[in-house]
C-alpha atoms as a PDB file:
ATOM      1  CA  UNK A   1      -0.896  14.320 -14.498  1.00  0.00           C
ATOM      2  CA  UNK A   2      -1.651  10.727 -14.040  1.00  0.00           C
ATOM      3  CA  UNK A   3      -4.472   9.327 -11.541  1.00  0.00           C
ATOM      4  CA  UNK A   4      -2.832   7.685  -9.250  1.00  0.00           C
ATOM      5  CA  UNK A   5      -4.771   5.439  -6.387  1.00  0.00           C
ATOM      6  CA  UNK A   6      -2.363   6.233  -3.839  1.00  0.00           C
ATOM      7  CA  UNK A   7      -1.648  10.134  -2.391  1.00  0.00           C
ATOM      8  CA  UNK A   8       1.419  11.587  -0.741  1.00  0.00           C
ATOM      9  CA  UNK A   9       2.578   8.529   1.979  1.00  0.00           C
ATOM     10  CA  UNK A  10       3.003   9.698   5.159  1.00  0.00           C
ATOM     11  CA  UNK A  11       6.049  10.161   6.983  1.00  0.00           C
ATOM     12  CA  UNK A  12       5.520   6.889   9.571  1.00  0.00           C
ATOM     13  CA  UNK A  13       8.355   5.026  11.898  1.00  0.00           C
ATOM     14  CA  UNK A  14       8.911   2.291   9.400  1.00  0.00           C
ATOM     15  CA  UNK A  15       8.561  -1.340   9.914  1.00  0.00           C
ATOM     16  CA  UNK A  16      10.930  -3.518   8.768  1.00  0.00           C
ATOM     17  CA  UNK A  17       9.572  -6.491   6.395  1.00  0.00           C
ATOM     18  CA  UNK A  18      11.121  -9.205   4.744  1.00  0.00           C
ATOM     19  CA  UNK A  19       9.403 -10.254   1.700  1.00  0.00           C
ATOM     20  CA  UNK A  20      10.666 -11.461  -1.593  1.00  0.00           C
ATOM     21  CA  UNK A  21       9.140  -9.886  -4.637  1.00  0.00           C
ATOM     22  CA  UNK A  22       9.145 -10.763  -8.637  1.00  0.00           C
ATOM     23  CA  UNK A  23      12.205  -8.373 -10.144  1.00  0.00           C
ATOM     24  CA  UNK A  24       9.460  -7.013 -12.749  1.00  0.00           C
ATOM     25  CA  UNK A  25       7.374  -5.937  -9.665  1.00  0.00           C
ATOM     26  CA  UNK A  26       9.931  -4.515  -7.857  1.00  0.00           C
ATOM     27  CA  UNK A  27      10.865  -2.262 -10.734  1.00  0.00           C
ATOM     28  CA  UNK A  28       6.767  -1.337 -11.245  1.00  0.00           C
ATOM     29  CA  UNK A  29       7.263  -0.117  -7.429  1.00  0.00           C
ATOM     30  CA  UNK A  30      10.181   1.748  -8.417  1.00  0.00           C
ATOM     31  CA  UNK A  31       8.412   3.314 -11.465  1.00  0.00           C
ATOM     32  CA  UNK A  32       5.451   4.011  -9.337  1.00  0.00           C
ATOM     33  CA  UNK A  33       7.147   5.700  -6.167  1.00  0.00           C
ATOM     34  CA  UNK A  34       8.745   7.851  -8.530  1.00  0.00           C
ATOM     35  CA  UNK A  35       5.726   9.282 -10.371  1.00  0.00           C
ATOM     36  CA  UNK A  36       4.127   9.598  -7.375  1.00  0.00           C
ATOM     37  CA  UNK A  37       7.057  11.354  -5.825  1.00  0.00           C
ATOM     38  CA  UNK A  38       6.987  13.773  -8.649  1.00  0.00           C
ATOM     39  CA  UNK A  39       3.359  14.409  -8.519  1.00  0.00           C
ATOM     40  CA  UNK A  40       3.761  15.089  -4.767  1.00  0.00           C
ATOM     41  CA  UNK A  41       6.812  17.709  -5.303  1.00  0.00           C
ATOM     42  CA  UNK A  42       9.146  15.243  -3.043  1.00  0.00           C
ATOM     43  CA  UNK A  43      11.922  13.436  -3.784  1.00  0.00           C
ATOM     44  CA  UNK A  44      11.714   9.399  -4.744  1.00  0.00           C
ATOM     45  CA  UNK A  45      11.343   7.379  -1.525  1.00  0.00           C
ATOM     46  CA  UNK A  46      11.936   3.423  -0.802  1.00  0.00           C
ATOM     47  CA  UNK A  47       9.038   1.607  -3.402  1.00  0.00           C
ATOM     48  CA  UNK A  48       8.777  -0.798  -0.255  1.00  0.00           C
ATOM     49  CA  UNK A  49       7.168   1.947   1.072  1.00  0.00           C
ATOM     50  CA  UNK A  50       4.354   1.592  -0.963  1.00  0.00           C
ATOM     51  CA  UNK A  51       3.348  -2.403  -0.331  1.00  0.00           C
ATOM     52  CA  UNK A  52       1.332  -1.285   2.980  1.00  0.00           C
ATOM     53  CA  UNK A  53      -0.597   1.820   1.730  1.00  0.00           C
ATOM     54  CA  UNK A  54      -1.520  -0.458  -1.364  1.00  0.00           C
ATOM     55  CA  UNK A  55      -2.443  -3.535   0.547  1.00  0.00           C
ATOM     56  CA  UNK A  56      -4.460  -1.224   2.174  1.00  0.00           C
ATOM     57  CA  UNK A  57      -6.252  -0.082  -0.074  1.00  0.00           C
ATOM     58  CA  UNK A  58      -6.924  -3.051  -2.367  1.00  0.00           C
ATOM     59  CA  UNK A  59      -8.601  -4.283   0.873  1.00  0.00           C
ATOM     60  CA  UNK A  60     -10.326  -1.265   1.702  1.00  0.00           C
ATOM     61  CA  UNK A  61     -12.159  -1.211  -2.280  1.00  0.00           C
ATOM     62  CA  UNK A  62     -12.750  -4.798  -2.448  1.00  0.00           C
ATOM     63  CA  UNK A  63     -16.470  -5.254  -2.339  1.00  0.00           C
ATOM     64  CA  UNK A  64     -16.219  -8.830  -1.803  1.00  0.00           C
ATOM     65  CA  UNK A  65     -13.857  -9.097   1.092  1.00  0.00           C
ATOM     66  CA  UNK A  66     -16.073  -6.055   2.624  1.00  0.00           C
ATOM     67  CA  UNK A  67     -18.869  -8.522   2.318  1.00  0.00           C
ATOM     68  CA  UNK A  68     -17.232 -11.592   3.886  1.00  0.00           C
ATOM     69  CA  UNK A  69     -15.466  -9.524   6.708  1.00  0.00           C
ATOM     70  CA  UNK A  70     -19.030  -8.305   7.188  1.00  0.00           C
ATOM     71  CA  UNK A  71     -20.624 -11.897   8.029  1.00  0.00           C
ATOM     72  CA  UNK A  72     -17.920 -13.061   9.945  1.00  0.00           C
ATOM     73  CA  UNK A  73     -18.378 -12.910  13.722  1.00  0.00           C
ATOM     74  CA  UNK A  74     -16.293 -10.047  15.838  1.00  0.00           C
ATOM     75  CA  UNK A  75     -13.127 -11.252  17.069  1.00  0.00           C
ATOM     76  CA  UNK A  76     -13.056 -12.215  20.887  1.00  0.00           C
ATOM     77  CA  UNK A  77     -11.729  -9.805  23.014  1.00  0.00           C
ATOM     78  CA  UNK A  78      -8.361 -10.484  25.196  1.00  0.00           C
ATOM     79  CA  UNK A  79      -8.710 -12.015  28.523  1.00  0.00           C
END
């Protein structure tokens, strides 16, 4: 079984994104929803699916932008 970085994606009300993407990445996604569809015992969902939980997690393990979001000052809070 392969390590994937991503689990199981949850079942959310989807957002609707417009975004054009490089046809070789597009067919990674594919590739990638489906082993991790397989690994989860469900069936292959939308690869879009995946751009969030990824972006999400790049963020979330890069040290760097953990450091810089650490220095910057807390956003102002609405009036």
């Amino acid at each position: 079984m392969a390590k994937l970085k991503l689990g199981p994606i949850a079942d959310d009300k989807p957002v609707k994104v417009t975004l054009e993407l490089p046809a070789s990445l597009h067919r990674d996604l594919g590739t990638y929803a489906d082993i991790l569809a397989r690994e989860a015992g469900q069936s292959p969902g939308n690869p879009v699916r995946l751009i969030v939980p990824m972006l999400e997690r790049f963020m979330a393990t890069d040290r760097g932008f953990a450091k810089a979001r650490r220095s910057m000052p807390p956003p102002a809070q609405g009036r």
